[in-house]
PDB file of N, CA and C in Angstrom:
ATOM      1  N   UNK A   1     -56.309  -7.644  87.241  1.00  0.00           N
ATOM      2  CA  UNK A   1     -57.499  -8.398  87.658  1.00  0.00           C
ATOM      3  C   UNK A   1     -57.126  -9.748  88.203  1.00  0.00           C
ATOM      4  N   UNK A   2     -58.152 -10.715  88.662  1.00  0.00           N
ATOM      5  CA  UNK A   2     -57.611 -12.031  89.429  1.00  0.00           C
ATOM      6  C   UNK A   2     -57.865 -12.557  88.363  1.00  0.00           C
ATOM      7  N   UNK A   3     -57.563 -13.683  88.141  1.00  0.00           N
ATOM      8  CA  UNK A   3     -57.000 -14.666  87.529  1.00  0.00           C
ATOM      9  C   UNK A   3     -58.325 -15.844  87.724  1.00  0.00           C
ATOM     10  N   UNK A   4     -58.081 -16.070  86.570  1.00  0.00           N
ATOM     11  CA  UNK A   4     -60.004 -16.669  86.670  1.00  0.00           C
ATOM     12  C   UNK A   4     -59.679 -18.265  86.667  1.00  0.00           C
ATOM     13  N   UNK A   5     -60.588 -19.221  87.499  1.00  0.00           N
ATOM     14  CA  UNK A   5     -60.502 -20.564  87.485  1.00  0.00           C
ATOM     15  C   UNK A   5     -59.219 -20.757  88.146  1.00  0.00           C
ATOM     16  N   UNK A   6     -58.083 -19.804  88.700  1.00  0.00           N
ATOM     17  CA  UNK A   6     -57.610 -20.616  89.408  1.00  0.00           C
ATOM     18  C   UNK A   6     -57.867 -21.196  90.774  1.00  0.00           C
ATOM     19  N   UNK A   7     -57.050 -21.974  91.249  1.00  0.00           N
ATOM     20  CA  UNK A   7     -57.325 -22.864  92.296  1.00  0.00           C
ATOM     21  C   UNK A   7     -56.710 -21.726  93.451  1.00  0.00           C
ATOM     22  N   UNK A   8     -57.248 -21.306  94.628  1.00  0.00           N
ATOM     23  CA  UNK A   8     -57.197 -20.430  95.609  1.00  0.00           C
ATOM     24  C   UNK A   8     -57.470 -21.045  96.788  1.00  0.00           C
ATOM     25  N   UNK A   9     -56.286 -21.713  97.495  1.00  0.00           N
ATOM     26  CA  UNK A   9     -55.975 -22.268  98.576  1.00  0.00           C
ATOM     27  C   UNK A   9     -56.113 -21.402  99.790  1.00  0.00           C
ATOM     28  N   UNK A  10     -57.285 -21.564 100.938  1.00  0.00           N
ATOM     29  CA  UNK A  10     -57.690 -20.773 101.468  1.00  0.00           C
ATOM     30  C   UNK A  10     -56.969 -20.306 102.441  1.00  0.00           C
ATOM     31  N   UNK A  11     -56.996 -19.450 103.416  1.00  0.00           N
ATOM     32  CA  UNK A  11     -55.703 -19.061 104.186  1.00  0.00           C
ATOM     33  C   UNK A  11     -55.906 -19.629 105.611  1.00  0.00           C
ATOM     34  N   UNK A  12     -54.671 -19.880 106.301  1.00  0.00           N
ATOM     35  CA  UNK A  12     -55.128 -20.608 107.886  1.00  0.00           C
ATOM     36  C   UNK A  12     -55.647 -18.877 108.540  1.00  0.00           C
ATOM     37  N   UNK A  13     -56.661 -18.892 109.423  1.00  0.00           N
ATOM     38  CA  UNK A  13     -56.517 -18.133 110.481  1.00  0.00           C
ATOM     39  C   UNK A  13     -56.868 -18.112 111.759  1.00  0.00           C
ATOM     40  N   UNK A  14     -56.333 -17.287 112.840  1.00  0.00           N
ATOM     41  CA  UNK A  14     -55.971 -17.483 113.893  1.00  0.00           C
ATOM     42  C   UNK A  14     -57.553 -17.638 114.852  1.00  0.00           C
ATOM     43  N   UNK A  15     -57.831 -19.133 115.888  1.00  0.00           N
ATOM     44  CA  UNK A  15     -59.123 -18.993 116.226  1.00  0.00           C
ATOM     45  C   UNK A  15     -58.751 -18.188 117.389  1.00  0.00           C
ATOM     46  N   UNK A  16     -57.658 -17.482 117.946  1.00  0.00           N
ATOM     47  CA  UNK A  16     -56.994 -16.736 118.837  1.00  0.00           C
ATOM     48  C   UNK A  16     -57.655 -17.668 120.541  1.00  0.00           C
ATOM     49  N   UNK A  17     -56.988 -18.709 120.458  1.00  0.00           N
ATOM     50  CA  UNK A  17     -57.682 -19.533 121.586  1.00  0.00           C
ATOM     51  C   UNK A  17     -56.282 -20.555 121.999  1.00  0.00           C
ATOM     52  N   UNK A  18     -55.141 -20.245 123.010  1.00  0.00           N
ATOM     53  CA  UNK A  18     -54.303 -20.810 123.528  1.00  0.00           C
ATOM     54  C   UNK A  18     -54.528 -22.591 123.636  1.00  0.00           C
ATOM     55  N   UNK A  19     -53.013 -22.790 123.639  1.00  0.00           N
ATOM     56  CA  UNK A  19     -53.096 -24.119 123.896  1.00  0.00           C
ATOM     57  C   UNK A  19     -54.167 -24.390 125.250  1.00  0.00           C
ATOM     58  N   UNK A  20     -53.940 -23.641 126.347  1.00  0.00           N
ATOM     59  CA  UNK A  20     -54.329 -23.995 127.863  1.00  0.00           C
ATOM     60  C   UNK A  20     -56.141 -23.707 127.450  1.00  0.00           C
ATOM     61  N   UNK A  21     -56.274 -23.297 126.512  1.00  0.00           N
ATOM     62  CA  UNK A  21     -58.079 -23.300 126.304  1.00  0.00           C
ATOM     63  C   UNK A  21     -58.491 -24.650 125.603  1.00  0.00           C
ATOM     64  N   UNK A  22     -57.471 -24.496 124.559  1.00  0.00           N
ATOM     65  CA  UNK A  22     -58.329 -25.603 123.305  1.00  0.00           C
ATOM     66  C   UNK A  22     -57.175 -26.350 122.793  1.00  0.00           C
ATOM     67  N   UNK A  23     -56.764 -27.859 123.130  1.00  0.00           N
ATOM     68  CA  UNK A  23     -56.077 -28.591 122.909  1.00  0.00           C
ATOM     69  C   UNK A  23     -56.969 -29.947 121.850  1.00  0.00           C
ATOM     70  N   UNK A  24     -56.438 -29.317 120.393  1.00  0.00           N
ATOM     71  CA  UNK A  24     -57.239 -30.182 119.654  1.00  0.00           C
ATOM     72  C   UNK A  24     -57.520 -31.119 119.324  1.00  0.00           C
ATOM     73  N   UNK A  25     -56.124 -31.808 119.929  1.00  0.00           N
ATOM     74  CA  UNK A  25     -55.888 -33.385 120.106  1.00  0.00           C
ATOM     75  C   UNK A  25     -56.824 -33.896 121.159  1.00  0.00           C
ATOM     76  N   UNK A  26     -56.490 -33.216 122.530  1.00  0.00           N
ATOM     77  CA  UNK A  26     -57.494 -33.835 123.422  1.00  0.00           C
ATOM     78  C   UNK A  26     -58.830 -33.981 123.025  1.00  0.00           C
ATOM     79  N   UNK A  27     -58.955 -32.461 122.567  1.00  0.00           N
ATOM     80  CA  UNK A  27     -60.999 -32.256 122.276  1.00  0.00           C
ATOM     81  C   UNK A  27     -61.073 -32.985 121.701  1.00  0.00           C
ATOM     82  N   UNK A  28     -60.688 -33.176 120.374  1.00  0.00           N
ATOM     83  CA  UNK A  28     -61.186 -33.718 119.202  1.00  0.00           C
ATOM     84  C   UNK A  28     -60.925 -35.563 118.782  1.00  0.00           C
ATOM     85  N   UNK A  29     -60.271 -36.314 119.861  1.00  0.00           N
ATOM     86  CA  UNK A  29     -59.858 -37.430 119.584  1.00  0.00           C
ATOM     87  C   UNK A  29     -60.633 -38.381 121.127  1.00  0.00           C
ATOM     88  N   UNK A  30     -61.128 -37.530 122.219  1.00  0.00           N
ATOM     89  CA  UNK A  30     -61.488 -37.972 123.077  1.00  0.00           C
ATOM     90  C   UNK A  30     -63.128 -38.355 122.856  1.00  0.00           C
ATOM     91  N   UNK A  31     -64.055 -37.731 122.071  1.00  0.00           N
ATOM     92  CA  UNK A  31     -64.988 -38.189 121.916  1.00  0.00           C
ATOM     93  C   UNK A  31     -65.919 -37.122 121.864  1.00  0.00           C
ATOM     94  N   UNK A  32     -65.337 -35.652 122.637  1.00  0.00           N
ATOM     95  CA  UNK A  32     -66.500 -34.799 122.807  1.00  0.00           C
ATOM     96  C   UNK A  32     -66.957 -34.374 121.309  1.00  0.00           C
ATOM     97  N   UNK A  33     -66.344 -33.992 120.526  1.00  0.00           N
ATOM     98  CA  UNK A  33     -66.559 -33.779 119.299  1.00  0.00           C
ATOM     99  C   UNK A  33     -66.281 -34.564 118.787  1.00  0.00           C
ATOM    100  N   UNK A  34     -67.413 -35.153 117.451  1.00  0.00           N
ATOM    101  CA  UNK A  34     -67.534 -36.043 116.944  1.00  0.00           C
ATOM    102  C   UNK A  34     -67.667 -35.873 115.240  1.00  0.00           C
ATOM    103  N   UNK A  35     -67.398 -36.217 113.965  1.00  0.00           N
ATOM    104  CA  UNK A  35     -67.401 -35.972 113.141  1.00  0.00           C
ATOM    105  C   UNK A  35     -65.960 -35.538 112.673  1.00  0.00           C
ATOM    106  N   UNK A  36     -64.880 -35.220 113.550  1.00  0.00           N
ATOM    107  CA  UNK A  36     -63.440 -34.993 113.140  1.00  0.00           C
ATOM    108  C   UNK A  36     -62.683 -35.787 112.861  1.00  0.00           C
ATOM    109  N   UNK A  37     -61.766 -35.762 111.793  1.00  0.00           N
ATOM    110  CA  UNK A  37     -60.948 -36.635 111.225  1.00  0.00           C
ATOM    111  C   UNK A  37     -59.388 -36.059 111.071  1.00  0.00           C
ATOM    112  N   UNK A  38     -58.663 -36.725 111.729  1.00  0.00           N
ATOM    113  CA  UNK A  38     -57.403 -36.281 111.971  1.00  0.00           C
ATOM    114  C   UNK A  38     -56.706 -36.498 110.466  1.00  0.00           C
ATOM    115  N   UNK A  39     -56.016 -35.490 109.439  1.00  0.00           N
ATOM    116  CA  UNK A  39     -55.694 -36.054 108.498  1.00  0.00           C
ATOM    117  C   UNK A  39     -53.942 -36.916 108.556  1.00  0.00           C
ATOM    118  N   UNK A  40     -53.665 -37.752 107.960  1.00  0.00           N
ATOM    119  CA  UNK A  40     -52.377 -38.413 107.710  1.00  0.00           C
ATOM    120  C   UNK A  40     -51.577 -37.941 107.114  1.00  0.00           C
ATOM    121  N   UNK A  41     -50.310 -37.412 107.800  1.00  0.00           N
ATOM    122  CA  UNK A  41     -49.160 -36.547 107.036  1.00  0.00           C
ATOM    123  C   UNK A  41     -48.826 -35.618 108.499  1.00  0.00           C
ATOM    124  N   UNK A  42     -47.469 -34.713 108.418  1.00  0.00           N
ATOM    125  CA  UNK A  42     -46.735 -34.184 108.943  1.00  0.00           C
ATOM    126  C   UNK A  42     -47.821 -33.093 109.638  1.00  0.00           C
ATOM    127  N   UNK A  43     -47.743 -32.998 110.700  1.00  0.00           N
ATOM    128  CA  UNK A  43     -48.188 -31.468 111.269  1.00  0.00           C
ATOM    129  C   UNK A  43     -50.086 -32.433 111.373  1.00  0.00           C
ATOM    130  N   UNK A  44     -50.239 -31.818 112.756  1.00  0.00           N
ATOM    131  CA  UNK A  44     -51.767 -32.751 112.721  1.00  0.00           C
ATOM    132  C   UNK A  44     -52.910 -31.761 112.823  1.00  0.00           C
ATOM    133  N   UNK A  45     -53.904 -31.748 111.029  1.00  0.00           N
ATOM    134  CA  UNK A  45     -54.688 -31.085 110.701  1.00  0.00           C
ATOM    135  C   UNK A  45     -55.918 -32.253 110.930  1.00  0.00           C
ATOM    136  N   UNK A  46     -57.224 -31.705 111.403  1.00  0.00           N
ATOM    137  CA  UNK A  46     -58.466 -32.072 111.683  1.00  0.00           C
ATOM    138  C   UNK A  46     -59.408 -31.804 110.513  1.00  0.00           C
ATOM    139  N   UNK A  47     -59.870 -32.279 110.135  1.00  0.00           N
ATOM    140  CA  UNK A  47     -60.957 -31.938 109.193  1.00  0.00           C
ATOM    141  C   UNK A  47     -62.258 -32.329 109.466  1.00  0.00           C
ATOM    142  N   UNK A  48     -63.304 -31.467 109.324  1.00  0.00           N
ATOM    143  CA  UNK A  48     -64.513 -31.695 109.928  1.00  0.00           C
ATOM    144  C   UNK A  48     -65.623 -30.749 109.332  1.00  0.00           C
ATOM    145  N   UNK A  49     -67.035 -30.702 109.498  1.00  0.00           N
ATOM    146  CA  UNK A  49     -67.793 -30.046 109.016  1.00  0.00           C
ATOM    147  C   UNK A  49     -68.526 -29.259 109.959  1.00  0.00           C
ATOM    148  N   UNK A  50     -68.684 -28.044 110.265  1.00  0.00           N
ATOM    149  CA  UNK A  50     -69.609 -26.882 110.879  1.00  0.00           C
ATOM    150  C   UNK A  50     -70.398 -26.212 109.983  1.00  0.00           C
ATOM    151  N   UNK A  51     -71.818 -26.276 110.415  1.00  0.00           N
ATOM    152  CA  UNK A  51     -72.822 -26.140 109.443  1.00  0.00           C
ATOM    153  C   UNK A  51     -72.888 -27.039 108.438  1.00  0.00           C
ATOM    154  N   UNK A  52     -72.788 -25.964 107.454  1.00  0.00           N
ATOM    155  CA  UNK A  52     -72.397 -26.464 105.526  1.00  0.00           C
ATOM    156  C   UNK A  52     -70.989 -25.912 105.501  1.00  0.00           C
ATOM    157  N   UNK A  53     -69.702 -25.544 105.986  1.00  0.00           N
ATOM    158  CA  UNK A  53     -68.545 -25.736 105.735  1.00  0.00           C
ATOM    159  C   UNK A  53     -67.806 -26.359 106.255  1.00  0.00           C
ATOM    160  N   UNK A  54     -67.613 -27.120 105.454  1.00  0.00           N
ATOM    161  CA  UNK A  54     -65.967 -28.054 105.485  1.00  0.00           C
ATOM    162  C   UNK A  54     -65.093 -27.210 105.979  1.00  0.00           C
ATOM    163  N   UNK A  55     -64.584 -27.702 107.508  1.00  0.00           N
ATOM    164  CA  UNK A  55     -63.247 -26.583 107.700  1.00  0.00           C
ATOM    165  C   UNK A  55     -62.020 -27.598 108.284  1.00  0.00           C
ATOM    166  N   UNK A  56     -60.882 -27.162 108.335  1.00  0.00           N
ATOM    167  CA  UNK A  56     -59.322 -27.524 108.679  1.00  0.00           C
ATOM    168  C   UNK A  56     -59.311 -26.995 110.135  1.00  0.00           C
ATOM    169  N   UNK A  57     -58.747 -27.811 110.926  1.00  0.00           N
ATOM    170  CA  UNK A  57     -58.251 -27.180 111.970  1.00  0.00           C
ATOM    171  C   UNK A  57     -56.686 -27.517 112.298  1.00  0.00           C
ATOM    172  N   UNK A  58     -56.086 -26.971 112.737  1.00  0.00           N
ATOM    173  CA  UNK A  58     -54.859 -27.233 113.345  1.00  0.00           C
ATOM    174  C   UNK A  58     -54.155 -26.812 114.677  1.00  0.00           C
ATOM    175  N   UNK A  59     -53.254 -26.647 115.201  1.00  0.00           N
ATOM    176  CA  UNK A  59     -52.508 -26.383 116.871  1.00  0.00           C
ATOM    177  C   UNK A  59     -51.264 -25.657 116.466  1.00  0.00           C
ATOM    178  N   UNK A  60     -51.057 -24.778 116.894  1.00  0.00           N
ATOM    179  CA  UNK A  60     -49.740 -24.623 116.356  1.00  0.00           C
ATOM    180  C   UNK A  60     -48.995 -24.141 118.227  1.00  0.00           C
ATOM    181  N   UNK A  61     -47.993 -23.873 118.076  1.00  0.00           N
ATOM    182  CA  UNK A  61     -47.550 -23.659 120.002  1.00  0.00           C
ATOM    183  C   UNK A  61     -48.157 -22.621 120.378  1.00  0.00           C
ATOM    184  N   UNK A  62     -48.718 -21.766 119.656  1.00  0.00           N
ATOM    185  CA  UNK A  62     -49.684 -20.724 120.702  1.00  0.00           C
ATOM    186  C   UNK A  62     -51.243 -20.280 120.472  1.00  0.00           C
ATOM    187  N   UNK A  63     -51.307 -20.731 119.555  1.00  0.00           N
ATOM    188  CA  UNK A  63     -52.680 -20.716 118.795  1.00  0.00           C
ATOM    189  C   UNK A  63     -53.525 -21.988 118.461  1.00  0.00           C
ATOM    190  N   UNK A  64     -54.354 -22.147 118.214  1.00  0.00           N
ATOM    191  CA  UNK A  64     -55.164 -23.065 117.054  1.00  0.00           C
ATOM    192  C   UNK A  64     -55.345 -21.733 115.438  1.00  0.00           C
ATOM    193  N   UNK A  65     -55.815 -22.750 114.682  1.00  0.00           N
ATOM    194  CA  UNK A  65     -55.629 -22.486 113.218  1.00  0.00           C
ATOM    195  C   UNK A  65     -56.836 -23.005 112.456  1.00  0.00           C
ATOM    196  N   UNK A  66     -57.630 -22.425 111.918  1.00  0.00           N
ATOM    197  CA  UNK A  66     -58.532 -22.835 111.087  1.00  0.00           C
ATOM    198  C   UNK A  66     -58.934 -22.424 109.612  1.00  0.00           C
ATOM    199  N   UNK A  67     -59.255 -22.850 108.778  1.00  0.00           N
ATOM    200  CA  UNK A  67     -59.186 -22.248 107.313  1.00  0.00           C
ATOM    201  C   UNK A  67     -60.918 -23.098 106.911  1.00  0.00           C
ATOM    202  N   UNK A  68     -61.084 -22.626 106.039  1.00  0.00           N
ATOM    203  CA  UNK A  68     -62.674 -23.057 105.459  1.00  0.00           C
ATOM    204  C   UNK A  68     -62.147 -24.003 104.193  1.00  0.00           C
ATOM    205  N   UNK A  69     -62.445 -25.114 103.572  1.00  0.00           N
ATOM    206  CA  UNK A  69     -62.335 -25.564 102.296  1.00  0.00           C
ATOM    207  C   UNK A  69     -63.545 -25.751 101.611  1.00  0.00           C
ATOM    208  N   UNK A  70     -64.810 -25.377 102.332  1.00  0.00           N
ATOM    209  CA  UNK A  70     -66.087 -25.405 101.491  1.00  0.00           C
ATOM    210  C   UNK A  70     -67.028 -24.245 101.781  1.00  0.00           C
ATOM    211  N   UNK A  71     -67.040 -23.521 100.975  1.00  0.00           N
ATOM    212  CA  UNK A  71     -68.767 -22.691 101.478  1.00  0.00           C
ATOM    213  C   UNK A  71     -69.536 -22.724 100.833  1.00  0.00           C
ATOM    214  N   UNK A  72     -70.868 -22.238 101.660  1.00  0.00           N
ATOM    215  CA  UNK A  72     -72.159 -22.507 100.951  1.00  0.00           C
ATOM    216  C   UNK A  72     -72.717 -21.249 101.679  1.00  0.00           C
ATOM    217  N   UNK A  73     -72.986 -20.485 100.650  1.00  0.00           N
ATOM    218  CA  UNK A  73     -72.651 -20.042  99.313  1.00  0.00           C
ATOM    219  C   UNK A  73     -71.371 -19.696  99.414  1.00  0.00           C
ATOM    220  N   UNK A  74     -70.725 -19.619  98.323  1.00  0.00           N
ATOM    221  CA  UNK A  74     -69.253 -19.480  97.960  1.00  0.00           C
ATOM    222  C   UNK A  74     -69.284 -17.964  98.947  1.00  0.00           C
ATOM    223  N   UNK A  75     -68.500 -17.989  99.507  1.00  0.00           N
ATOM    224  CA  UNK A  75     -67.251 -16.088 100.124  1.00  0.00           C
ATOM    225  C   UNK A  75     -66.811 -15.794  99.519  1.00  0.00           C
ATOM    226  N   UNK A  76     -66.913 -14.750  98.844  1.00  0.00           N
ATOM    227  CA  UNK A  76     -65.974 -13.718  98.557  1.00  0.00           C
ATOM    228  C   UNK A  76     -64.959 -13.308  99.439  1.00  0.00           C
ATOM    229  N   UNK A  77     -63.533 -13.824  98.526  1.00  0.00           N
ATOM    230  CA  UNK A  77     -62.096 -14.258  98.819  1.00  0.00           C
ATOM    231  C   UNK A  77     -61.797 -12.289  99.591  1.00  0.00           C
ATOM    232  N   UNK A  78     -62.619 -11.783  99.287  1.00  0.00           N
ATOM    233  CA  UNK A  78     -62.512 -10.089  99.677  1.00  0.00           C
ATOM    234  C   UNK A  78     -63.379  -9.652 100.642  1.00  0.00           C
ATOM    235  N   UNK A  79     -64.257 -10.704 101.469  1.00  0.00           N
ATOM    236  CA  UNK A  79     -64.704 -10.585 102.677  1.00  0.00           C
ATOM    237  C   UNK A  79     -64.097 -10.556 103.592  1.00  0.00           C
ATOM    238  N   UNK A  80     -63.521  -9.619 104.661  1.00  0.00           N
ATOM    239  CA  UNK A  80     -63.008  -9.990 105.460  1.00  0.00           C
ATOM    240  C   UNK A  80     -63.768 -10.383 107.228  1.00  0.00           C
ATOM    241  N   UNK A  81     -65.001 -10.186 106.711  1.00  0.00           N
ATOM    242  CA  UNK A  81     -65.701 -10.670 107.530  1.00  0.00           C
ATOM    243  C   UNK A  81     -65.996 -12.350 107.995  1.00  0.00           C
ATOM    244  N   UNK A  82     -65.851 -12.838 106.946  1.00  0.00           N
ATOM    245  CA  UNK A  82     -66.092 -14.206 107.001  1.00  0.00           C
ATOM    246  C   UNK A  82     -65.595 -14.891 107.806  1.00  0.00           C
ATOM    247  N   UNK A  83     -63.784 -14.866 108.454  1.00  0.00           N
ATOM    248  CA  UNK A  83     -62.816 -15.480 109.097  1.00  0.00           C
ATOM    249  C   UNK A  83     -63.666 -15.255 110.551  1.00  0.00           C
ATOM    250  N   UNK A  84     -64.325 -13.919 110.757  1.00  0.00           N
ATOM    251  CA  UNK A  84     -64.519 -13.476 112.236  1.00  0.00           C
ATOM    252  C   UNK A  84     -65.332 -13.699 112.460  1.00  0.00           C
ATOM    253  N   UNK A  85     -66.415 -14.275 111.390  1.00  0.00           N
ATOM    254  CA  UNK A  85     -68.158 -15.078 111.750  1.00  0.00           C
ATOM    255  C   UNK A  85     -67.745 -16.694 111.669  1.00  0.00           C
ATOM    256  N   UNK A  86     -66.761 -16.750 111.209  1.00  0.00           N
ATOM    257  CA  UNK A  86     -66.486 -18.706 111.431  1.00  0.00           C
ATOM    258  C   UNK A  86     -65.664 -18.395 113.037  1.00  0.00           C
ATOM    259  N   UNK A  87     -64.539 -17.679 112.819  1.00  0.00           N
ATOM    260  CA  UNK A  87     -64.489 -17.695 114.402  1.00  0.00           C
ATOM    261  C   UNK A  87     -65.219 -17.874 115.724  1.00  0.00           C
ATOM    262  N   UNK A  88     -65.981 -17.211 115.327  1.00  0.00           N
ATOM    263  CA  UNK A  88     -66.907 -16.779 116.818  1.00  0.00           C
ATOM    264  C   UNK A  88     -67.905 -18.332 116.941  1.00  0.00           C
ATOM    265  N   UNK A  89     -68.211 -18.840 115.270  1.00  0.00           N
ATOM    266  CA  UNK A  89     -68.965 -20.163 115.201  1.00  0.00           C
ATOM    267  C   UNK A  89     -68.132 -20.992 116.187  1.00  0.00           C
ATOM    268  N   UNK A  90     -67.084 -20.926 115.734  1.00  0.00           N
ATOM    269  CA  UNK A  90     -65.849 -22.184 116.163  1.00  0.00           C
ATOM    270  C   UNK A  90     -65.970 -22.189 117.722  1.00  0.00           C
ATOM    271  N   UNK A  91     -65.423 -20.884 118.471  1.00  0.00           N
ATOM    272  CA  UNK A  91     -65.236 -20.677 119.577  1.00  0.00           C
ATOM    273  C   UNK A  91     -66.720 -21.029 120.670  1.00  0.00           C
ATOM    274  N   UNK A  92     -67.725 -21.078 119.569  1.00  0.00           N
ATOM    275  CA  UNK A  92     -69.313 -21.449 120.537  1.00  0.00           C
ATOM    276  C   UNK A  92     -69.111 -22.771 120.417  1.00  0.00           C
ATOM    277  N   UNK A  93     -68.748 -23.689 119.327  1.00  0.00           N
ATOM    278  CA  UNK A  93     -68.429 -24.868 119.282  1.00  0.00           C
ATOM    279  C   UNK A  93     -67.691 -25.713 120.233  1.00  0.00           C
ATOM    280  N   UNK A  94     -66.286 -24.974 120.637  1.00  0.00           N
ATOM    281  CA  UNK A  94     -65.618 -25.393 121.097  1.00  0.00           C
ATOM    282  C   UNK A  94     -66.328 -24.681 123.144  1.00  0.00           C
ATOM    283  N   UNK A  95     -67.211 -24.168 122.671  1.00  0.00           N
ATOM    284  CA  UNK A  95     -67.146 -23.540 124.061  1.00  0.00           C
ATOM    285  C   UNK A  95     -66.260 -22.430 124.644  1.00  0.00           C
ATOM    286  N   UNK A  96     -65.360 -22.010 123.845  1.00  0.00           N
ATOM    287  CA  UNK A  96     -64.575 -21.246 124.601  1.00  0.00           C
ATOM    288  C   UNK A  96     -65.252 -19.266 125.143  1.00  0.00           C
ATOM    289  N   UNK A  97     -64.425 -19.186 125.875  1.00  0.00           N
ATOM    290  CA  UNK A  97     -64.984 -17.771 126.497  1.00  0.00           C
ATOM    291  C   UNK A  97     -64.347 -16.327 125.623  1.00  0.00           C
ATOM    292  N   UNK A  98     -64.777 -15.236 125.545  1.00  0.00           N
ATOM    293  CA  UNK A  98     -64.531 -14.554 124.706  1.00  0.00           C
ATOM    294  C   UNK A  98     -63.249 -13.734 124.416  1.00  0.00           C
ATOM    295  N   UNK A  99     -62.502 -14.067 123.569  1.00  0.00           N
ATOM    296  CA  UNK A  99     -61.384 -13.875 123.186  1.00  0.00           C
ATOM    297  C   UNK A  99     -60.698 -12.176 124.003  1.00  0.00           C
ATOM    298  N   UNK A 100     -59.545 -12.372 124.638  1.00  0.00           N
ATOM    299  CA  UNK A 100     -58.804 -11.340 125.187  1.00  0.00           C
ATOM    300  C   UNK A 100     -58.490  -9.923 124.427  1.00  0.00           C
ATOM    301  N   UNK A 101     -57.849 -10.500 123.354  1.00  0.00           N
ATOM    302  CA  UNK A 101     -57.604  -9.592 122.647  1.00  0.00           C
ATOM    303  C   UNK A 101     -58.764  -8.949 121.644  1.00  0.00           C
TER     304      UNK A 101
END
C-alpha cells in the first residue's frame, strides 16, 4: 500500500511545446504574463498560479516542463488525466497551437 502522510513531490511533465514556440524567459519576464516569479537557485523554475493551482514551470533544451504544487481539489496521484487537462490549460495560456505529436 502507499505510505500515508508522506510528502509526494510532484512529477515535472512535458508541456510538449519547443524552445522555437515557448521561450519562458522571454514570455514570462517581458511582461506578457504577469503573476510569474522566477525562483532563485540553479536551473530557472517559474512559479505562478493558473486557476486555483500553483504550478512550476521550467525550459529544458527541447521542451518546457511543468509540475502542479497545489490542487483544488486535491488529484489523485493515480490520475493520469490530470497532466493532459493542465496541459492543454497551459498551452491556451501560453497560446500555443496544437501539439504535433
Amino acid at each position: 500500500g502507499k505510505a500515508q502522510g508522506a510528502h509526494i513531490v510532484p512529477a515535472w511533465h512535458k508541456l510538449l511545446a519547443a524552445p522555437r514556440e515557448l521561450r519562458l524567459d522571454a514570455t514570462l519576464e517581458n511582461g506578457q504574463c504577469f503573476g510569474w516569479h522566477r525562483q532563485p537557485g540553479s536551473g530557472a523554475v517559474w512559479v505562478g498560479v493558473l486557476g486555483s493551482r500553483l504550478l512550476a514551470l521550467r525550459q529544458t533544451e527541447t521542451d518546457c516542463l511543468f509540475r502542479c504544487l497545489s490542487a483544488t481539489p486535491p488529484v489523485d496521484a493515480s490520475d493520469t488525466t490530470a497532466p493532459d487537462a493542465l496541459r492543454e490549460e497551459l498551452r491556451s495560456y501560453f497560446q500555443l497551437g496544437t501539439p504535433l505529436s
